[in-house]
PDB file of N, CA and C in Angstrom:
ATOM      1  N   UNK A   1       0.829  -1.186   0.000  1.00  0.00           N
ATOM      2  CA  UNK A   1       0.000   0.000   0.000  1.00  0.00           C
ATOM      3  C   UNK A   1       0.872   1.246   0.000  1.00  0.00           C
ATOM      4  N   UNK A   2       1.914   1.168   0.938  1.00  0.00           N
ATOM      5  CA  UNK A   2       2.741   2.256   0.910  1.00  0.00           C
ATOM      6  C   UNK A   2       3.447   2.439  -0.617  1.00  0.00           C
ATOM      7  N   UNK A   3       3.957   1.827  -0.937  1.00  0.00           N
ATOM      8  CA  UNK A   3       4.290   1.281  -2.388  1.00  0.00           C
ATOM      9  C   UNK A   3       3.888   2.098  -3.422  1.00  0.00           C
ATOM     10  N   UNK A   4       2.508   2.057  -3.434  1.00  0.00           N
ATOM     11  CA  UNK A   4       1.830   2.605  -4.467  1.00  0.00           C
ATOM     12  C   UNK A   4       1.832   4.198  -4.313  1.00  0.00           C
ATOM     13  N   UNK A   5       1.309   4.556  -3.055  1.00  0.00           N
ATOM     14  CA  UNK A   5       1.358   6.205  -2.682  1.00  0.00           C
ATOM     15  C   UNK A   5       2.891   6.328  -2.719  1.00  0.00           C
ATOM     16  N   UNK A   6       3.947   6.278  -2.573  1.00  0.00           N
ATOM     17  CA  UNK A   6       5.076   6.766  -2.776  1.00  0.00           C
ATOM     18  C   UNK A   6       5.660   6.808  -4.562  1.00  0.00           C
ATOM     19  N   UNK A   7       4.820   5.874  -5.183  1.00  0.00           N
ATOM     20  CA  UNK A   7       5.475   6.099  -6.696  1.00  0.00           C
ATOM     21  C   UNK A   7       3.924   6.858  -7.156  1.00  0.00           C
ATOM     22  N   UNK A   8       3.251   6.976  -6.979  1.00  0.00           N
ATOM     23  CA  UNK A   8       2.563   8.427  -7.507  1.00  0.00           C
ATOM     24  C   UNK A   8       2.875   9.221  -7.951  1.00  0.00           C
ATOM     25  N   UNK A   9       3.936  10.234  -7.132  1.00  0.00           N
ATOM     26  CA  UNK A   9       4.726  11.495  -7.628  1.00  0.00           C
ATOM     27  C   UNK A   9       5.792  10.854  -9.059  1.00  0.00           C
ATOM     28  N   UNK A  10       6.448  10.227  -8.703  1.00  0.00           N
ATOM     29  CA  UNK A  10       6.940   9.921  -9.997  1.00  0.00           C
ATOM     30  C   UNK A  10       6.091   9.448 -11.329  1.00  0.00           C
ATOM     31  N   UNK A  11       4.710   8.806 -11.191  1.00  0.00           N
ATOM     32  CA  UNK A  11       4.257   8.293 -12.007  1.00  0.00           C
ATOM     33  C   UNK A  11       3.437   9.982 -12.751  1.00  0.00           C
ATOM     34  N   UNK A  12       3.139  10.590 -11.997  1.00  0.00           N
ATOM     35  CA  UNK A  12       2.891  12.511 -12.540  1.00  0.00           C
ATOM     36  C   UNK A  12       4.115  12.644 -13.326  1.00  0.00           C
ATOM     37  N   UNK A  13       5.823  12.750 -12.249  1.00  0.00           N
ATOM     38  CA  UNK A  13       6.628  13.373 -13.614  1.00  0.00           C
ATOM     39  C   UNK A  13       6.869  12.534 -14.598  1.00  0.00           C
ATOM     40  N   UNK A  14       6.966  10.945 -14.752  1.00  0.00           N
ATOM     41  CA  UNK A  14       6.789  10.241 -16.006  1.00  0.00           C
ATOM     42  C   UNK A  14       5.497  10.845 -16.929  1.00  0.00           C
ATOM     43  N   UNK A  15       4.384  11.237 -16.363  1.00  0.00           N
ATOM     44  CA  UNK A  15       3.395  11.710 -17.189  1.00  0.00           C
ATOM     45  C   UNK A  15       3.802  13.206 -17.982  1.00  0.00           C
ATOM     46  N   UNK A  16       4.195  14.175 -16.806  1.00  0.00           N
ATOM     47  CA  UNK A  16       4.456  15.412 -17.420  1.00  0.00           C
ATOM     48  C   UNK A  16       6.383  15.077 -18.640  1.00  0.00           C
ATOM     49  N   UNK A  17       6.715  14.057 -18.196  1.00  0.00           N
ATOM     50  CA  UNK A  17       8.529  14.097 -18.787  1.00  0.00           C
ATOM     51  C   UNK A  17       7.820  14.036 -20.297  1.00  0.00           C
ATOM     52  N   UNK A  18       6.776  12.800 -21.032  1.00  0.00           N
ATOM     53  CA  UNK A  18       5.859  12.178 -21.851  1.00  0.00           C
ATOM     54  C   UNK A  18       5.473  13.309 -22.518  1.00  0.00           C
ATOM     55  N   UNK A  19       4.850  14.424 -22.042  1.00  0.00           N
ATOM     56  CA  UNK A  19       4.042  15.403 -22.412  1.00  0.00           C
ATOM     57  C   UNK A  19       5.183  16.354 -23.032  1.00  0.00           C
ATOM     58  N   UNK A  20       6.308  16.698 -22.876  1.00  0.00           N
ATOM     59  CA  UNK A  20       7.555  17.159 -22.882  1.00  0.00           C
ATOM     60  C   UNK A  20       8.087  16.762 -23.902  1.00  0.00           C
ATOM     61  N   UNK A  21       7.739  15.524 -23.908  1.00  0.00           N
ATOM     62  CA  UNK A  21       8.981  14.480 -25.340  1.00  0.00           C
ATOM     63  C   UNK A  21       7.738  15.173 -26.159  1.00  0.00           C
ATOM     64  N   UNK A  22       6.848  14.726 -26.193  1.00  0.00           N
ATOM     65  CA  UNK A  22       5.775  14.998 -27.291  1.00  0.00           C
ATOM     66  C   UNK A  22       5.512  16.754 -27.761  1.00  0.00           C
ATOM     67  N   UNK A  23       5.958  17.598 -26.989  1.00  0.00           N
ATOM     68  CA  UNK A  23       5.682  18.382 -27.611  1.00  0.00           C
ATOM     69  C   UNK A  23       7.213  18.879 -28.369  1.00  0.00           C
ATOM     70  N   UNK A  24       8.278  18.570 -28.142  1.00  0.00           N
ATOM     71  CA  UNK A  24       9.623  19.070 -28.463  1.00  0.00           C
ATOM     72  C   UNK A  24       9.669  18.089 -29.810  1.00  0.00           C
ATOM     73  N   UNK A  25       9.282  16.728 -29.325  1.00  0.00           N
ATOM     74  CA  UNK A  25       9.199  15.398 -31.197  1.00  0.00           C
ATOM     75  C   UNK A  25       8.333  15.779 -32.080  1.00  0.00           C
ATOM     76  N   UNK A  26       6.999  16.350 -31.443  1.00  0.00           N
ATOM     77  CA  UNK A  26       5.863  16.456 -32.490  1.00  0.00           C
ATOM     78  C   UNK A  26       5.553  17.530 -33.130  1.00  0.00           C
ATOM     79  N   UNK A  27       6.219  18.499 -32.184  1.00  0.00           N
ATOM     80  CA  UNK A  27       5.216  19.697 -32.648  1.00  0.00           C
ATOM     81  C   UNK A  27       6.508  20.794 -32.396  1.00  0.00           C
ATOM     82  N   UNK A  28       7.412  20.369 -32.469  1.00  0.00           N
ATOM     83  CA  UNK A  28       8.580  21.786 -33.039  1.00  0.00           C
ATOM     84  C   UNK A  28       8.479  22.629 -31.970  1.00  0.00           C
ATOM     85  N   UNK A  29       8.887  22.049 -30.680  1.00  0.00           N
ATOM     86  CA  UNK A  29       9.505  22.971 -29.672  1.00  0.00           C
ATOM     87  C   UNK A  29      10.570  23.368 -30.012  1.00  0.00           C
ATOM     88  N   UNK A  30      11.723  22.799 -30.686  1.00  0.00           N
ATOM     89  CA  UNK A  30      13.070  22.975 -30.610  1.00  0.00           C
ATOM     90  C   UNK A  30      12.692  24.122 -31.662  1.00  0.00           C
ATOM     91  N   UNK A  31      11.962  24.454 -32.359  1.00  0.00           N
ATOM     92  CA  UNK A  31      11.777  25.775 -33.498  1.00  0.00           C
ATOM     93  C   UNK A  31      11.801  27.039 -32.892  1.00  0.00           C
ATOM     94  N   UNK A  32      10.815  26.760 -31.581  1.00  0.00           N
ATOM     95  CA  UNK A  32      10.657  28.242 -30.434  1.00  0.00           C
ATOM     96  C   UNK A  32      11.999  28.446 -29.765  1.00  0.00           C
ATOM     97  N   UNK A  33      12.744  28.787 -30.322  1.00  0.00           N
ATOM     98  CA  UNK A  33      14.162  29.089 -30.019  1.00  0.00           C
ATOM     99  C   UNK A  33      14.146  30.781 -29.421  1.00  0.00           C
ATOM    100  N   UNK A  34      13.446  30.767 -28.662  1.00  0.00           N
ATOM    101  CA  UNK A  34      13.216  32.194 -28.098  1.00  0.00           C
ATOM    102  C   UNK A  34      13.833  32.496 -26.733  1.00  0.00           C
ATOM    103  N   UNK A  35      13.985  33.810 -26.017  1.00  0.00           N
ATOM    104  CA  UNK A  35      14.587  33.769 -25.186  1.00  0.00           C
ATOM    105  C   UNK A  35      13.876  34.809 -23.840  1.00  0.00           C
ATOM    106  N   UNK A  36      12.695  35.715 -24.510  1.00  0.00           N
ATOM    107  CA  UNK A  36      12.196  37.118 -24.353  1.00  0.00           C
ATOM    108  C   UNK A  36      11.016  36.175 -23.281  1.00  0.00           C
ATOM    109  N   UNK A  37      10.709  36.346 -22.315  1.00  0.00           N
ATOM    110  CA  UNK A  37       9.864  35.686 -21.485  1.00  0.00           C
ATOM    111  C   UNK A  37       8.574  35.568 -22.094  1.00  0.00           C
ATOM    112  N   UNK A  38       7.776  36.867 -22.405  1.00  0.00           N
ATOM    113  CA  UNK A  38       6.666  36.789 -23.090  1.00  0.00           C
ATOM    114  C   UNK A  38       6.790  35.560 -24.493  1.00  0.00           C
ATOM    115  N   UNK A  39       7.479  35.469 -24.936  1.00  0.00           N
ATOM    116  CA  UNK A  39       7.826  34.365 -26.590  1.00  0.00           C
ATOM    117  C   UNK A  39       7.588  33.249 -25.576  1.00  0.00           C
ATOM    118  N   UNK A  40       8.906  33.110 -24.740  1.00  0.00           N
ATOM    119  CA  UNK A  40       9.022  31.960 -23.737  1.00  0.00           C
ATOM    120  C   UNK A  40       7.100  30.777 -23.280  1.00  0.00           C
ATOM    121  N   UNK A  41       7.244  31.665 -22.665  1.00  0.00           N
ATOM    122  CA  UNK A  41       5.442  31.097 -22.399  1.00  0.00           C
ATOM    123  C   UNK A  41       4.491  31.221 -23.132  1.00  0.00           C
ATOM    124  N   UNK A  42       4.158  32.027 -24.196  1.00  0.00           N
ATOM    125  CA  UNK A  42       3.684  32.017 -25.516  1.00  0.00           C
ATOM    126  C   UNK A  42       3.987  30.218 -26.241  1.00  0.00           C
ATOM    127  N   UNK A  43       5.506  29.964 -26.766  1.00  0.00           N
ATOM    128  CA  UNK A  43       5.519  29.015 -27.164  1.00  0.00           C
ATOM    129  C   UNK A  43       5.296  27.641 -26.098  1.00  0.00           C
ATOM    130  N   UNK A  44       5.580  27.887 -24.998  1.00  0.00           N
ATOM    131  CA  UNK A  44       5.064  26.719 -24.299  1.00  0.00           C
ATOM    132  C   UNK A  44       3.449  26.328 -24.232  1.00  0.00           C
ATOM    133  N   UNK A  45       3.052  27.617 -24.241  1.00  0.00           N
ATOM    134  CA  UNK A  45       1.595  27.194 -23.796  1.00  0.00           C
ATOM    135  C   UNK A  45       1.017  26.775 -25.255  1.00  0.00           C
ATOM    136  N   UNK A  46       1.650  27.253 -26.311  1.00  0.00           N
ATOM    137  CA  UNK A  46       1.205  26.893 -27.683  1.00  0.00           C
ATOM    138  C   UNK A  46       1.848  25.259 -28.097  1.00  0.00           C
ATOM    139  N   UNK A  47       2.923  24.891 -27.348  1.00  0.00           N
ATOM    140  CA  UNK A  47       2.936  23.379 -27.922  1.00  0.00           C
ATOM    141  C   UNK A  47       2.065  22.410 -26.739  1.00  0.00           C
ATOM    142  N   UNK A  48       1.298  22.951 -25.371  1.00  0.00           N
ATOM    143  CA  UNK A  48       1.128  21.823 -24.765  1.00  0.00           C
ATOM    144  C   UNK A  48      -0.515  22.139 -24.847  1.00  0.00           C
ATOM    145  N   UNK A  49      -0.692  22.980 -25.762  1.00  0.00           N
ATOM    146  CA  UNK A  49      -2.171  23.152 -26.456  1.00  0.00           C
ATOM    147  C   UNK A  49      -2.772  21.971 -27.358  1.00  0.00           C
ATOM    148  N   UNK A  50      -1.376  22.260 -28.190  1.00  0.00           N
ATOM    149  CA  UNK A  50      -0.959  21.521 -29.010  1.00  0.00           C
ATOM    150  C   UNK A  50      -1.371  19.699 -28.809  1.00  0.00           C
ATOM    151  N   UNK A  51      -0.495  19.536 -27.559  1.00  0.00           N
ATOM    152  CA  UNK A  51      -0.589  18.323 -27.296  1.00  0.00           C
ATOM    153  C   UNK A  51      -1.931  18.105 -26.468  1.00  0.00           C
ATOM    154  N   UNK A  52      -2.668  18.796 -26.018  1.00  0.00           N
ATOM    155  CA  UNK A  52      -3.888  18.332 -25.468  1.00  0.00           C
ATOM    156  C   UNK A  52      -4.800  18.523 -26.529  1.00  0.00           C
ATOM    157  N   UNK A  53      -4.574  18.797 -27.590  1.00  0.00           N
ATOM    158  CA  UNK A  53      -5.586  18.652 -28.581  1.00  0.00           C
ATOM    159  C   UNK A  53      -5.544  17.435 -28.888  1.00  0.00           C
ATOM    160  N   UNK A  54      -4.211  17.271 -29.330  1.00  0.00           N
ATOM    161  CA  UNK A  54      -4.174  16.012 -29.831  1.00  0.00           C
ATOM    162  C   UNK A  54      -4.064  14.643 -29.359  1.00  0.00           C
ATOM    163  N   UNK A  55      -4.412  15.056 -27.792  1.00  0.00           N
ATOM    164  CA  UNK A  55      -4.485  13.400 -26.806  1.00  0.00           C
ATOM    165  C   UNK A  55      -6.137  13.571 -26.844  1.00  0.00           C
ATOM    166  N   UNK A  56      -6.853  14.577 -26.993  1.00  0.00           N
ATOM    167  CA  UNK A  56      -8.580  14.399 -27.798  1.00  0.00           C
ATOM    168  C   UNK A  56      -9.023  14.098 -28.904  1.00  0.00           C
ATOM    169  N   UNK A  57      -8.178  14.248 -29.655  1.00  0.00           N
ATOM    170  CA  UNK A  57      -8.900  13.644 -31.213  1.00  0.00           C
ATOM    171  C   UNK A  57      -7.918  12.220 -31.341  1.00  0.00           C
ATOM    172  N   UNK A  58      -6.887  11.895 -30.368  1.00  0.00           N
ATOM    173  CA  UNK A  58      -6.543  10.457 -30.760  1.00  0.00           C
ATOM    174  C   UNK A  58      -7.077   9.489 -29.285  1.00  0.00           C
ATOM    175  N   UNK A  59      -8.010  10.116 -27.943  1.00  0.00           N
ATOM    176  CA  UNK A  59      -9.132   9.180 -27.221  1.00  0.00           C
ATOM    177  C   UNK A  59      -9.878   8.176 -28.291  1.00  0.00           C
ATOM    178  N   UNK A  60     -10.844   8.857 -28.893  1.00  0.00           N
ATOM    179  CA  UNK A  60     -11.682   7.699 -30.027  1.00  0.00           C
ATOM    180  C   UNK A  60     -11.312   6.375 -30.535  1.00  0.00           C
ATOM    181  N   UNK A  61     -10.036   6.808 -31.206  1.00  0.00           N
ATOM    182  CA  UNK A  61      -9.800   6.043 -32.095  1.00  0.00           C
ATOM    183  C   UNK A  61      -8.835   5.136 -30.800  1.00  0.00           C
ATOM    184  N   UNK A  62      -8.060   5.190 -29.230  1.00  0.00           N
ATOM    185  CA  UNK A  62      -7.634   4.403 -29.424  1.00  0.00           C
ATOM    186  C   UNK A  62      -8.104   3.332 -28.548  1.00  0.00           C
ATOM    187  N   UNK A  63      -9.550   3.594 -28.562  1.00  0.00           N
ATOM    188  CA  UNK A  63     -10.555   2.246 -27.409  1.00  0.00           C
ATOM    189  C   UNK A  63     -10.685   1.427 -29.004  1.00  0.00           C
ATOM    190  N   UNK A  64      -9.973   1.123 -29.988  1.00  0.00           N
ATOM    191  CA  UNK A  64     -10.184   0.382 -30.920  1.00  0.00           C
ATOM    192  C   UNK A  64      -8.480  -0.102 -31.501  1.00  0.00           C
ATOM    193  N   UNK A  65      -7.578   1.078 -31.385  1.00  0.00           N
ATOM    194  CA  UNK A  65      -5.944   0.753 -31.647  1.00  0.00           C
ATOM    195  C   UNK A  65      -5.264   1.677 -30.251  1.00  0.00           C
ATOM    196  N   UNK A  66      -5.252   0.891 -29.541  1.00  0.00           N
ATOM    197  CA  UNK A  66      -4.344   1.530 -27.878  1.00  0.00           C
ATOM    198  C   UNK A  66      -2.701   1.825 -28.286  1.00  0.00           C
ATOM    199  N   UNK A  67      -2.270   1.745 -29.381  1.00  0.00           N
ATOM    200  CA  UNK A  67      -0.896   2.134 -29.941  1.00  0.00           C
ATOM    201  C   UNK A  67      -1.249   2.791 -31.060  1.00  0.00           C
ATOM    202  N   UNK A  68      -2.515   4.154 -31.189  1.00  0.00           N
ATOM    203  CA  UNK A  68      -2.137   4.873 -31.793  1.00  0.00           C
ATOM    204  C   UNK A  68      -1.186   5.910 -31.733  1.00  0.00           C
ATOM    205  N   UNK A  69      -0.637   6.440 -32.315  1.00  0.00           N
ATOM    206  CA  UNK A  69       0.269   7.573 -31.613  1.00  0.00           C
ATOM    207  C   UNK A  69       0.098   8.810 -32.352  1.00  0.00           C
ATOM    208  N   UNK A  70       0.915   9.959 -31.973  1.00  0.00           N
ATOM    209  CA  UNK A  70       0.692  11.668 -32.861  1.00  0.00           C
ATOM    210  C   UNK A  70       1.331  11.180 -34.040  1.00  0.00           C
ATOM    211  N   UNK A  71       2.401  10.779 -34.484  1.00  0.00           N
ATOM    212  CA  UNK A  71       2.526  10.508 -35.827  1.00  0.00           C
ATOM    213  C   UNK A  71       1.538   9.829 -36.500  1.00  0.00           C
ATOM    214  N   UNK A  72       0.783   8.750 -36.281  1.00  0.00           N
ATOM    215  CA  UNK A  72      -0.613   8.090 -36.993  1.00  0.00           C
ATOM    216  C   UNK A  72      -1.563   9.233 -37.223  1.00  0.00           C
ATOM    217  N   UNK A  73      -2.093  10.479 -35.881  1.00  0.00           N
ATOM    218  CA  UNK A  73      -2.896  11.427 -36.185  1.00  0.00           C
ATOM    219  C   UNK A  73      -2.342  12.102 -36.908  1.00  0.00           C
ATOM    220  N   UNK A  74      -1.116  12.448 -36.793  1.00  0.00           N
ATOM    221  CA  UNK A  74      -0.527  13.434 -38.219  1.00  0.00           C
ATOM    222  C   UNK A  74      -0.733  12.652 -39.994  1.00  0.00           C
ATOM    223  N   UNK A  75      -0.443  11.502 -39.674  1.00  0.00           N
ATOM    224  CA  UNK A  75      -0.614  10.620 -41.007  1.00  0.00           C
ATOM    225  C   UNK A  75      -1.844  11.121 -41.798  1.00  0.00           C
ATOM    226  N   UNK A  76      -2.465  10.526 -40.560  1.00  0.00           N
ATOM    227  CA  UNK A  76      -4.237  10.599 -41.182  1.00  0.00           C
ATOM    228  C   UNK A  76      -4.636  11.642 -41.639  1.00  0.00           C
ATOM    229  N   UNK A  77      -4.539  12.986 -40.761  1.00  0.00           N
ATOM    230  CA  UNK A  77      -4.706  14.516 -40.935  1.00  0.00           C
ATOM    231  C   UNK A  77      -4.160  14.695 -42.290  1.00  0.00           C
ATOM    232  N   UNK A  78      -2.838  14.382 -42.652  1.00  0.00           N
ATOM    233  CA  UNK A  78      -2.140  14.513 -44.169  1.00  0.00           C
ATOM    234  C   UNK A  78      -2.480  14.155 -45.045  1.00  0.00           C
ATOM    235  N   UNK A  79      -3.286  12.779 -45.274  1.00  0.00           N
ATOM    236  CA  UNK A  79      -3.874  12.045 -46.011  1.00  0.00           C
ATOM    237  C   UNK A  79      -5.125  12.606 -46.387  1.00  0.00           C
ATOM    238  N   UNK A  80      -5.748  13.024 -45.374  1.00  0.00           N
ATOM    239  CA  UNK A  80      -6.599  13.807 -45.851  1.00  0.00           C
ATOM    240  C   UNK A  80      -6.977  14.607 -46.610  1.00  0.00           C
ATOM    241  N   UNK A  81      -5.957  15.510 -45.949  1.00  0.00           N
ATOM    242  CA  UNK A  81      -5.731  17.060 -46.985  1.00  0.00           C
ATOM    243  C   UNK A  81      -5.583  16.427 -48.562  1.00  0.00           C
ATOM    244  N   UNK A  82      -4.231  15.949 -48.658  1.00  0.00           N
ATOM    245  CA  UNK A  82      -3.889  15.420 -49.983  1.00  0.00           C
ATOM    246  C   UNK A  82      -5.031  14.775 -50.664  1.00  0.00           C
ATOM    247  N   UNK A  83      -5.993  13.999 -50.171  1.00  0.00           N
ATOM    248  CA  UNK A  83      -6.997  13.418 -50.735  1.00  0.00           C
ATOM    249  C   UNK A  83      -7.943  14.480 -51.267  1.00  0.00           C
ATOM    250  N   UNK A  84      -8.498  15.887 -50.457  1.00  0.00           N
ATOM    251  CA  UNK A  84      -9.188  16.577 -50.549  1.00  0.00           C
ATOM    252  C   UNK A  84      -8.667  17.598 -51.590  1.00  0.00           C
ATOM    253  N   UNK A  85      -7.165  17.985 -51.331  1.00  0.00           N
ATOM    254  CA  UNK A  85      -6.995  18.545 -52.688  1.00  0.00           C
ATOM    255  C   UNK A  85      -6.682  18.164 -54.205  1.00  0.00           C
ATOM    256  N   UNK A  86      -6.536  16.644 -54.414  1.00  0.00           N
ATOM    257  CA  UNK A  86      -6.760  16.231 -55.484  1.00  0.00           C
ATOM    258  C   UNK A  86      -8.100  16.311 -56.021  1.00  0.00           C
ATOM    259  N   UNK A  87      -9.176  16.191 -54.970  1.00  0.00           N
ATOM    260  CA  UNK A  87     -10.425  15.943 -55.670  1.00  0.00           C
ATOM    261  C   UNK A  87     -10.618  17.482 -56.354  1.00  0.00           C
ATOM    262  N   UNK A  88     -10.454  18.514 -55.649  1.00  0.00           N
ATOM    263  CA  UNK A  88     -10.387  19.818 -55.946  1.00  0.00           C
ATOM    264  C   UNK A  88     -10.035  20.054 -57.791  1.00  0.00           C
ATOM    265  N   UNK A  89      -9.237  19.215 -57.919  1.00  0.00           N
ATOM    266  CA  UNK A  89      -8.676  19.677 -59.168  1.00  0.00           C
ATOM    267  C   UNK A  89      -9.570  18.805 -60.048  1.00  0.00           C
ATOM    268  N   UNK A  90     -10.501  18.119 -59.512  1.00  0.00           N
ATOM    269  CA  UNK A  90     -11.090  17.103 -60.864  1.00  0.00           C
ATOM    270  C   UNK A  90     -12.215  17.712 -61.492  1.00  0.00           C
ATOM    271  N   UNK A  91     -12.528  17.567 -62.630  1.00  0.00           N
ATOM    272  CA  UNK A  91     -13.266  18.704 -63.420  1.00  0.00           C
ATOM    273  C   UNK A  91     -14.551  17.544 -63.173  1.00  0.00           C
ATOM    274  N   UNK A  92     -14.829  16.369 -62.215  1.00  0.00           N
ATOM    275  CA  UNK A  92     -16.173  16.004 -62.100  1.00  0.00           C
ATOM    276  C   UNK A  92     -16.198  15.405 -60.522  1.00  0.00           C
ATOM    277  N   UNK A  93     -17.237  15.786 -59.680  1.00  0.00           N
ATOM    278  CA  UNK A  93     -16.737  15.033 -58.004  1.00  0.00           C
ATOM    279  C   UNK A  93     -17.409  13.779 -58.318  1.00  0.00           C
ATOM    280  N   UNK A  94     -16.266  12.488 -57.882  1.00  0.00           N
ATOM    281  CA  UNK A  94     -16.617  11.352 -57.637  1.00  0.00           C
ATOM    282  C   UNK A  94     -17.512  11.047 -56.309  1.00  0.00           C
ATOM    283  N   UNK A  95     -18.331   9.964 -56.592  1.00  0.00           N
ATOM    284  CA  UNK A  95     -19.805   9.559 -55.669  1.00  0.00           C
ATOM    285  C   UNK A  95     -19.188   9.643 -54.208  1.00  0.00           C
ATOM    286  N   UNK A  96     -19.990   9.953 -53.776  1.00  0.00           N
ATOM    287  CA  UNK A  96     -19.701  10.161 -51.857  1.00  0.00           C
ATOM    288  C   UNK A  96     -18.933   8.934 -51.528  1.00  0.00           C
ATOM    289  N   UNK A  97     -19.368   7.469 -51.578  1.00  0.00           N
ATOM    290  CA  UNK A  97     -18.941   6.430 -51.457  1.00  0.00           C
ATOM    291  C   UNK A  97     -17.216   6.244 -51.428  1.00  0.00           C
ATOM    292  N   UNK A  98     -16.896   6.643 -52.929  1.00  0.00           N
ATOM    293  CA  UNK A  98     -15.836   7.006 -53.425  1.00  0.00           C
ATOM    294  C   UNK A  98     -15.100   7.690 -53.048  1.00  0.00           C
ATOM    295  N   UNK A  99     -15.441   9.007 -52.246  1.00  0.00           N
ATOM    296  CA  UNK A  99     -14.803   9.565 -51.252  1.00  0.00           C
ATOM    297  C   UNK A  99     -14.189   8.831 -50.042  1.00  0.00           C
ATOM    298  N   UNK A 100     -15.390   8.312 -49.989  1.00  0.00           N
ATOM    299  CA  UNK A 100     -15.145   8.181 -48.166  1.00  0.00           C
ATOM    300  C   UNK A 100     -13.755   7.124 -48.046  1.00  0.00           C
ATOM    301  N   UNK A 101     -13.848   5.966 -49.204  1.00  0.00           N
ATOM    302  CA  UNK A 101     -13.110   4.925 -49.714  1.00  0.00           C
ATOM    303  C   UNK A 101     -11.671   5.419 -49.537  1.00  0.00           C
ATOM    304  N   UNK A 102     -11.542   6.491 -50.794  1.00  0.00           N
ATOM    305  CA  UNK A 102     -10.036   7.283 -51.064  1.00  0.00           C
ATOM    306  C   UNK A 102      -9.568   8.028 -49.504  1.00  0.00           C
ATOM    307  N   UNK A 103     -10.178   8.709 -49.032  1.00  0.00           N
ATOM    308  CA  UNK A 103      -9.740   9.143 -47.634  1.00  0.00           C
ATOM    309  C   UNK A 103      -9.658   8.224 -46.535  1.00  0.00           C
ATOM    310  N   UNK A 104     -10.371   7.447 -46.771  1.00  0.00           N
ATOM    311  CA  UNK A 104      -9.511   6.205 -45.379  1.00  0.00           C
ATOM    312  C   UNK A 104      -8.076   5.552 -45.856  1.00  0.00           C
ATOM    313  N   UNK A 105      -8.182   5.285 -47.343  1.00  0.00           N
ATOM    314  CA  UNK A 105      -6.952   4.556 -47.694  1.00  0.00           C
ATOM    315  C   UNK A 105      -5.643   5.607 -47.292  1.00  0.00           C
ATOM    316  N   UNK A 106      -5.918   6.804 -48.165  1.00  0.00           N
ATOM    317  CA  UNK A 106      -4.987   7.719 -48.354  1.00  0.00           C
ATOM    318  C   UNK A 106      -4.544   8.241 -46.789  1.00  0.00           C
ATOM    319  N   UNK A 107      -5.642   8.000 -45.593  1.00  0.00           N
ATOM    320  CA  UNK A 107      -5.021   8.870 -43.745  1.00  0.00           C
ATOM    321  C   UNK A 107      -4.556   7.331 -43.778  1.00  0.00           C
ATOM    322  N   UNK A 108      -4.748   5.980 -44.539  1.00  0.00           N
ATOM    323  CA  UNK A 108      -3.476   5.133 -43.555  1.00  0.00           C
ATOM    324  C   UNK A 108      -2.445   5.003 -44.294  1.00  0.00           C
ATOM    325  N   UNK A 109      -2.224   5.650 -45.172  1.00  0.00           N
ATOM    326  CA  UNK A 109      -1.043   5.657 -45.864  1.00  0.00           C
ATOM    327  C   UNK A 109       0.011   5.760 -44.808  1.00  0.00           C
ATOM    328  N   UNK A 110       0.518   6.793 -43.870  1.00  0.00           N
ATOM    329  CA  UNK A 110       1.691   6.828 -43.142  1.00  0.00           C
ATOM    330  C   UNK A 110       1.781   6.478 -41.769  1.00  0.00           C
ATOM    331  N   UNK A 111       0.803   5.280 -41.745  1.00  0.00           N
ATOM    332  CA  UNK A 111       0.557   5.372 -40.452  1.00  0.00           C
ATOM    333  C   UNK A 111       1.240   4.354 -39.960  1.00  0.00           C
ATOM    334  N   UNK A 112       1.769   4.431 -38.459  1.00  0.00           N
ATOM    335  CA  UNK A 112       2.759   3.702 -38.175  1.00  0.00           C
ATOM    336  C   UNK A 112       1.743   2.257 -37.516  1.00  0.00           C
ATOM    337  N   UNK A 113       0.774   2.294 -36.703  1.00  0.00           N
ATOM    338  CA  UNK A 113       0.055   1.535 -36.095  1.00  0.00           C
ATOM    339  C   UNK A 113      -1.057   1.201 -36.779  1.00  0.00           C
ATOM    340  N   UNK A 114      -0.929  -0.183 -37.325  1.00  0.00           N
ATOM    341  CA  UNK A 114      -1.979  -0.732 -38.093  1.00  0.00           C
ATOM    342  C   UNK A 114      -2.915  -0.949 -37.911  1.00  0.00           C
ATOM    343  N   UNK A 115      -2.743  -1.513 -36.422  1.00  0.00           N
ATOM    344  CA  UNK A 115      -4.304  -1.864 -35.955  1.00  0.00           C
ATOM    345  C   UNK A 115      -5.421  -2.161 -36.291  1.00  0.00           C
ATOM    346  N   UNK A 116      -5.910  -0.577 -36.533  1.00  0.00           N
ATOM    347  CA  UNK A 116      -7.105  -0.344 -37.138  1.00  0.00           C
ATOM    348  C   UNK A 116      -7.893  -0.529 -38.374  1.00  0.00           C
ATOM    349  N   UNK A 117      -6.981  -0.357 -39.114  1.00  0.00           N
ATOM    350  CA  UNK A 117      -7.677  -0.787 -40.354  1.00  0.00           C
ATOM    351  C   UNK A 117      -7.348  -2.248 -41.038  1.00  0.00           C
ATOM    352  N   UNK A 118      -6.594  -2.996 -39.990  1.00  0.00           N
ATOM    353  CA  UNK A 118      -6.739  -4.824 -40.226  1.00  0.00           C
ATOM    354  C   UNK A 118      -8.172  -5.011 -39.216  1.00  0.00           C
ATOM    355  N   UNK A 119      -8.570  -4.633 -38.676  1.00  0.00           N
ATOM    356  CA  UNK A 119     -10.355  -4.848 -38.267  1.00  0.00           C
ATOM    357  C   UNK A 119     -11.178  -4.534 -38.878  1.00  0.00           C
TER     358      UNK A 119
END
């Protein structure tokens, strides 16, 4: 019992160290190369925005793939776009169906965790 209440505090800074890697790997902390206090907390609070956005739009998906990660949501997000601006350029829109088809293939294009779309 004691056990457990004494690794608590560490199991917070393993949580906050996590939150840290992810925003400096994912989202271009090392870019905010600033030094001016106001920049300073500006870019912090803008990458761990960052990362709480994106531990909400990857909840859903991972009560179905529990090893999704921000690179898979970045995949998908990319795939998207690219899917959406090809259709842009076609001088006729293919059937909804057809859509929906090309944009699932095209967000698992880079995705590192398969999971999901072998179910």
């Amino acid at each position: 019992m004691l056990y457990g209440k004494a690794n608590a505090p560490a199991r917070q800074l393993v949580g906050v160290m996590n939150k840290a890697r992810d925003a400096k790997q994912y989202w271009g902390l090392e870019d905010f190369m600033v030094i001016k206090p106001t920049r300073v907390y500006n870019s912090a609070n803008l990458a761990m925005l960052m990362i709480n956005l994106s531990q909400i739009l990857m909840q859903p998906v991972r009560e179905h793939c529990p090893s999704f990660s921000v690179n898979d949501l970045k995949a998908h997000f990319r795939g998207r776009k690219y899917v959406l601006e090809v259709l842009k350029m076609l001088p006729k829109m293919p059937e909804a169906n057809s859509i929906d088809q090309a944009l699932e293939q095209a967000a698992n294009l880079g995705r590192i965790n398969q999971e999901l779309s072998a179910a």
